[in-house]
C-alpha atoms as a PDB file:
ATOM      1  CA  UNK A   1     102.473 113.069  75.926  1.00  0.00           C
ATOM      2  CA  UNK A   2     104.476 110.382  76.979  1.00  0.00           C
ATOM      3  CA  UNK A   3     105.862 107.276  74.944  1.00  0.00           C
ATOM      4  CA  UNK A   4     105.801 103.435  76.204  1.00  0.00           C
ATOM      5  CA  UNK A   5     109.499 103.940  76.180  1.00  0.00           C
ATOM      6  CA  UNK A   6     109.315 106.918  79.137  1.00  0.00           C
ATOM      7  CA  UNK A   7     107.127 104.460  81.099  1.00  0.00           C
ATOM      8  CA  UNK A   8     109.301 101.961  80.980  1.00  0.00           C
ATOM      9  CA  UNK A   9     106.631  99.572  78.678  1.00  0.00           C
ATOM     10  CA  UNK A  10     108.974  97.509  76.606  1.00  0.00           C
ATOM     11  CA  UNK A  11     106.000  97.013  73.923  1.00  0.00           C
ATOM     12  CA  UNK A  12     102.954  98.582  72.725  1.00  0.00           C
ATOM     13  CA  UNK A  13     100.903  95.877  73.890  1.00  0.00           C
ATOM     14  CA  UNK A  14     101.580  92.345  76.183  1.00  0.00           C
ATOM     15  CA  UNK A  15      99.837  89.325  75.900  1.00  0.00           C
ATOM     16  CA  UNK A  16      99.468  86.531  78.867  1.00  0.00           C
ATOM     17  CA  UNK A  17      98.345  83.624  78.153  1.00  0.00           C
ATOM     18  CA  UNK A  18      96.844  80.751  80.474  1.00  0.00           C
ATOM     19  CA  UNK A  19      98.742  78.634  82.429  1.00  0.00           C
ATOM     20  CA  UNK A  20      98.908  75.027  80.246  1.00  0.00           C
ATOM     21  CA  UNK A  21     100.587  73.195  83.530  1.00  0.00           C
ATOM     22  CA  UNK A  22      97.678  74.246  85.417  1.00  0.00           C
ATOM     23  CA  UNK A  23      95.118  73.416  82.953  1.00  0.00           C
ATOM     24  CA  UNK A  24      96.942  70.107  82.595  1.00  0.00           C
ATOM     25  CA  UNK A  25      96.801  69.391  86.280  1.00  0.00           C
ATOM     26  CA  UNK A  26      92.997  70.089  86.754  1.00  0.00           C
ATOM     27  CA  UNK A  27      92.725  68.023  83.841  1.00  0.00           C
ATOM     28  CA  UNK A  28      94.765  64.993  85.272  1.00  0.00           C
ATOM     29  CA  UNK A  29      92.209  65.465  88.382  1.00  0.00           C
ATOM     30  CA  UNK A  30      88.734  65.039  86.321  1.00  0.00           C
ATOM     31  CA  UNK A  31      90.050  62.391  84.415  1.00  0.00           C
ATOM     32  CA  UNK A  32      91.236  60.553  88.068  1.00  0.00           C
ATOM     33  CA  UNK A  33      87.516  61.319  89.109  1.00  0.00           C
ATOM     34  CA  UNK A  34      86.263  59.780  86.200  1.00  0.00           C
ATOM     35  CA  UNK A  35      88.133  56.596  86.745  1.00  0.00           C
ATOM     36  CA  UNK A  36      86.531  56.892  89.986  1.00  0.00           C
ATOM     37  CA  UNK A  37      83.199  56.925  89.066  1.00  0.00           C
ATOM     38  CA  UNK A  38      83.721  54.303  86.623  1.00  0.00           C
ATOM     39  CA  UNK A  39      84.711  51.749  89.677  1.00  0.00           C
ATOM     40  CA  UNK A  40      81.502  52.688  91.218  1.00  0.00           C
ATOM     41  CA  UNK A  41      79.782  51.257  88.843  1.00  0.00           C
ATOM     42  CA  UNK A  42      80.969  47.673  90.202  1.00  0.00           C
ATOM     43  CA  UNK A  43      79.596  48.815  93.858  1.00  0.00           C
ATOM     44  CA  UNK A  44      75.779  47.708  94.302  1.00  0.00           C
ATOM     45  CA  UNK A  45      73.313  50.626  94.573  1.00  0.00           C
ATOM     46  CA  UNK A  46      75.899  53.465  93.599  1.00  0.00           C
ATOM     47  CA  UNK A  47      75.100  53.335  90.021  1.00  0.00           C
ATOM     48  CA  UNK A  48      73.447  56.869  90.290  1.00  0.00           C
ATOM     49  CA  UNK A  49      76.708  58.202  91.847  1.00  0.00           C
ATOM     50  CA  UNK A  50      78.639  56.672  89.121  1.00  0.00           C
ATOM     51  CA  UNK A  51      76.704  58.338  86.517  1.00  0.00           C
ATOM     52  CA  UNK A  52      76.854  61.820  88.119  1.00  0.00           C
ATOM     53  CA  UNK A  53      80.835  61.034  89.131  1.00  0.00           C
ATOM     54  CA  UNK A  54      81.312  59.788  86.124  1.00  0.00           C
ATOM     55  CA  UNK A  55      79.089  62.718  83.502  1.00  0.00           C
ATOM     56  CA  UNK A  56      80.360  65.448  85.491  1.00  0.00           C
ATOM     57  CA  UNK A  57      83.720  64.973  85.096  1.00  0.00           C
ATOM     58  CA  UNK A  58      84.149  63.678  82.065  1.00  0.00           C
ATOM     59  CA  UNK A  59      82.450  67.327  80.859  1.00  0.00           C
ATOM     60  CA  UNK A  60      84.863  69.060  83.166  1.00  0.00           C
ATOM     61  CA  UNK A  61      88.074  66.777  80.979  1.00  0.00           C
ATOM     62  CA  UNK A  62      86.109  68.143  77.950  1.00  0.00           C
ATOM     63  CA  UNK A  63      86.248  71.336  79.456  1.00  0.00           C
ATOM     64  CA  UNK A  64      90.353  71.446  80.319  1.00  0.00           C
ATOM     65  CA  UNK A  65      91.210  69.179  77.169  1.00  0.00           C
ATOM     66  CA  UNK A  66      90.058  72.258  74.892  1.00  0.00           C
ATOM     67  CA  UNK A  67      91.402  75.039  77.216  1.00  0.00           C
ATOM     68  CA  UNK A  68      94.871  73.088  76.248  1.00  0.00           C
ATOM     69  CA  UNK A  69      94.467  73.860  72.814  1.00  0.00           C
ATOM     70  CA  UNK A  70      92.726  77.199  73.470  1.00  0.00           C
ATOM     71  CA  UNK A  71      94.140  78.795  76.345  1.00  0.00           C
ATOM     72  CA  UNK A  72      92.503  81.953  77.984  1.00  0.00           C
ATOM     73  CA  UNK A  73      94.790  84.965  76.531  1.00  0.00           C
ATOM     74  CA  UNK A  74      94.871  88.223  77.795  1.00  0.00           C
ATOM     75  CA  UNK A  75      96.200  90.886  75.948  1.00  0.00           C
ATOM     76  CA  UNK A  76      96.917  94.658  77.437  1.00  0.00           C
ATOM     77  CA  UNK A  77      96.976  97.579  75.336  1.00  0.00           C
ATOM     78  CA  UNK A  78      97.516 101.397  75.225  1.00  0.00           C
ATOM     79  CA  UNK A  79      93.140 101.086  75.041  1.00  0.00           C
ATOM     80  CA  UNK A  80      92.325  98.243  77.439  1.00  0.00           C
ATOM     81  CA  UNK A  81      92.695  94.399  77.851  1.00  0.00           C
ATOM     82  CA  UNK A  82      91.082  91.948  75.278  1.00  0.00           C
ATOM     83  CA  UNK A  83      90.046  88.270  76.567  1.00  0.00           C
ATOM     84  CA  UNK A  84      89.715  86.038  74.248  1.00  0.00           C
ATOM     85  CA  UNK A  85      90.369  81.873  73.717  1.00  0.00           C
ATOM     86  CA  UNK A  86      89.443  79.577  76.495  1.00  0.00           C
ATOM     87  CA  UNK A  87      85.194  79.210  76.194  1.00  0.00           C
ATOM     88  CA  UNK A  88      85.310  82.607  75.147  1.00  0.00           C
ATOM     89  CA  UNK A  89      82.808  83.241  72.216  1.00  0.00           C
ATOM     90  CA  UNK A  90      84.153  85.941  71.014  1.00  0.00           C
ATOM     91  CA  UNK A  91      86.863  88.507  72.024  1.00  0.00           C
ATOM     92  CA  UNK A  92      85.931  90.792  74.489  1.00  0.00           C
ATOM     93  CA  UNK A  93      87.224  94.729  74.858  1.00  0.00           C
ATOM     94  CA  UNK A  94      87.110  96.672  78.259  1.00  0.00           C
ATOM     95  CA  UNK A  95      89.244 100.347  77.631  1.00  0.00           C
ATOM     96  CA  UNK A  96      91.106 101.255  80.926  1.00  0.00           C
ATOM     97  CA  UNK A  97      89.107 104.240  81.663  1.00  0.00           C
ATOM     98  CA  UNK A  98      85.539 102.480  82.285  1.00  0.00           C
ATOM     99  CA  UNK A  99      87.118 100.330  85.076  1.00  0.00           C
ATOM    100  CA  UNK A 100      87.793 101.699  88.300  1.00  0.00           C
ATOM    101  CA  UNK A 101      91.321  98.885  88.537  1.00  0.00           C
ATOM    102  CA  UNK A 102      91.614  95.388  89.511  1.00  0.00           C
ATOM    103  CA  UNK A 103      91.308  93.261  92.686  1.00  0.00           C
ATOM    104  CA  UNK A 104      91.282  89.929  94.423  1.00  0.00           C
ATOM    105  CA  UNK A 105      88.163  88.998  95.909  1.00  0.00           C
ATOM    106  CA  UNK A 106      87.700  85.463  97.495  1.00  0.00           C
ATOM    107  CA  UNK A 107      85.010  82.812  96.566  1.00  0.00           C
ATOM    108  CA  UNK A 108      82.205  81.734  99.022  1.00  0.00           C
ATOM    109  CA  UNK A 109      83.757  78.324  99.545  1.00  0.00           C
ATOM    110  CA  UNK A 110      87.655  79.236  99.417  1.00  0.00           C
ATOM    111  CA  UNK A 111      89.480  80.104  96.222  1.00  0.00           C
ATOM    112  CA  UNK A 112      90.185  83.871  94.590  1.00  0.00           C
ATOM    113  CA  UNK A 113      89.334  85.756  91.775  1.00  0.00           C
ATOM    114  CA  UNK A 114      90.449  88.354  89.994  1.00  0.00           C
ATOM    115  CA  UNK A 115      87.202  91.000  89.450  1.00  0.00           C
ATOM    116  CA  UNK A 116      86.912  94.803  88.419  1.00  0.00           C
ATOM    117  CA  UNK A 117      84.500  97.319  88.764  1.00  0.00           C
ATOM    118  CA  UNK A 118      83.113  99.385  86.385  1.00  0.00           C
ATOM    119  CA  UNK A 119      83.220 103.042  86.434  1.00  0.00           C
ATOM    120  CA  UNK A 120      80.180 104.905  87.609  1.00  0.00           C
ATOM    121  CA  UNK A 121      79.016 105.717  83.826  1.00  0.00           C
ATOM    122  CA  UNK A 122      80.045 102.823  82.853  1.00  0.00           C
ATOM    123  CA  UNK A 123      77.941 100.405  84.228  1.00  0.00           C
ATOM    124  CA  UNK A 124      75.037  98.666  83.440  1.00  0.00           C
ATOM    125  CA  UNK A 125      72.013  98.436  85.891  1.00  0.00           C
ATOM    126  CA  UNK A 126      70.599  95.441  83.831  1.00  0.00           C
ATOM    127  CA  UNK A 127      68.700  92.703  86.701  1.00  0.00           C
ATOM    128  CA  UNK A 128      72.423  90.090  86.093  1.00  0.00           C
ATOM    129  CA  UNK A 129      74.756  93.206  86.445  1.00  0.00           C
ATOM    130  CA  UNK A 130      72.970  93.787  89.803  1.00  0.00           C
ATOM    131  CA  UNK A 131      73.028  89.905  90.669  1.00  0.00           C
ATOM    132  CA  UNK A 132      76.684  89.589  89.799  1.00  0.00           C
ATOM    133  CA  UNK A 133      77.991  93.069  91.609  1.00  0.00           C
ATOM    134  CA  UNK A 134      76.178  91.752  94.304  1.00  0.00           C
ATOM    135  CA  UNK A 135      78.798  88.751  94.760  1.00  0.00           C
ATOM    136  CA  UNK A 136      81.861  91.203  94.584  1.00  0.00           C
ATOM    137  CA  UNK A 137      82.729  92.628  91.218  1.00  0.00           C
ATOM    138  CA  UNK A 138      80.888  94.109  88.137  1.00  0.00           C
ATOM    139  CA  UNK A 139      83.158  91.437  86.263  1.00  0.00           C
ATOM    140  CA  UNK A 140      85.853  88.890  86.681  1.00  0.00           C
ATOM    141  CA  UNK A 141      88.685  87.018  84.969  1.00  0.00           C
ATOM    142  CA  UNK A 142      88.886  83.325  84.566  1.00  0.00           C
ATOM    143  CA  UNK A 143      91.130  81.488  87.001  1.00  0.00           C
ATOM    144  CA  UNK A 144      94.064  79.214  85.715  1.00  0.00           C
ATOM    145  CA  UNK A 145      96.590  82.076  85.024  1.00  0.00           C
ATOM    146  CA  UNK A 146     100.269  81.545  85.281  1.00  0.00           C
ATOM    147  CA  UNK A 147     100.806  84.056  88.133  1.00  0.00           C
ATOM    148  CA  UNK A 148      98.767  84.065  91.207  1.00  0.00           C
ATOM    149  CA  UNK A 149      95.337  86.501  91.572  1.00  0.00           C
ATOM    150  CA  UNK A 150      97.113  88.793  93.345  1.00  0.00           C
ATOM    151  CA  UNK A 151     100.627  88.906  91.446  1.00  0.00           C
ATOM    152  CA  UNK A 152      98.386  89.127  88.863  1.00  0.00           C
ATOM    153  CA  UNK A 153      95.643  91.806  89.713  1.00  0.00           C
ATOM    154  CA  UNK A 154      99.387  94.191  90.691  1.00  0.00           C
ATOM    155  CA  UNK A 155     100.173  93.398  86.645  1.00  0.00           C
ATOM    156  CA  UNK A 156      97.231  94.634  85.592  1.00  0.00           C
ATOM    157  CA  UNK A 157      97.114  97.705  87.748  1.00  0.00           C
ATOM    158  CA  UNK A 158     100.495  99.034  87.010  1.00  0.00           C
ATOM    159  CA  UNK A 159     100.129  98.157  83.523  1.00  0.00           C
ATOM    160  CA  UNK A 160      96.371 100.600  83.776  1.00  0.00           C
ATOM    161  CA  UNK A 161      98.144 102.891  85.748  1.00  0.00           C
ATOM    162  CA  UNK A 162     100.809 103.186  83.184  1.00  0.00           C
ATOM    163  CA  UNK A 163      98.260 103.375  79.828  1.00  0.00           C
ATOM    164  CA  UNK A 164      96.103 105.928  81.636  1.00  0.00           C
ATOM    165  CA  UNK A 165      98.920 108.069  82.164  1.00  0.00           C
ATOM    166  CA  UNK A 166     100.631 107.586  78.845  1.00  0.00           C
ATOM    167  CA  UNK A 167      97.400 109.243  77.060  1.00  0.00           C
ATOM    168  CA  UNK A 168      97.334 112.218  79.106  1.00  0.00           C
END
């Protein structure tokens, strides 16, 4: 069997963690469009547009203001990868060998995302697994990470790649 050392796996397990200057800049932009909105407010007959301007946004600064102070982390181990922080509930385990490996799928309107399929005995024929495999992947990873989707769907290959063989 081989050690993390023959693999060339410095440690045991590696955490990434969510990119805070991204976070910050998507942040920056809600709280510009709420400024927005709030001038609308002075325009006759856009109050509804204000409010919706204005509510939206203001949830999506909630939303980036927390993911600040709890960033999406990633952790990779000789098992799996954990996500946890960010609106995550509670942390969630997926071991290496019930994916089939990572990829970069893009978005109906623009944008990419990093998804992976489950293995075939893996998955779960539930009436939302079928809805969401449907749009491209059995699951996904939030966006906002430090690297790009595909920089970072290559990490998480090699680093599978490398766990899978380590426990044969």
């Amino acid at each position: 069997m081989a050690s993390w050392r023959d693999i060339s796996v410095p440690e045991r397990f590696t955490t990434i963690k969510g990119s805070r200057g991204k976070t910050l800049l998507y942040l920056a932009i809600s709280l510009g469009f709420v400024a927005i909105g709030t001038f609308l407010f002075r325009a006759p007959g856009q109050t509804t547009i204000a409010w919706l301007c204005t509510g939206f946004f203001a949830m999506c600064a909630v939303v980036f203001a927390w993911l600040l102070v709890h960033p999406h982390t990633l952790t990779l181990d000789e098992r799996g990868f954990t996500l946890s922080g960010g609106m995550v509930r509670a942390p969630k385990t997926i071991s290496w060998r019930d994916i089939e490996g990572f990829f970069v799928y893009r978005l109906p309107k623009g944008g990419k995302m990093i998804g992976y399929n489950f293995a075939p005995g893996v998955r779960k024929d539930t009436v939302m697994a079928k809805i969401v495999r449907g749009l491209a992947a059995d699951g996904a990873l939030p966006k906002g990470w430090s690297e790009s989707p595909d920089e970072m769907a290559q990490t998480l290959n090699a680093y599978r790649a490398r766990a899978l063989s380590a426990r044969r």
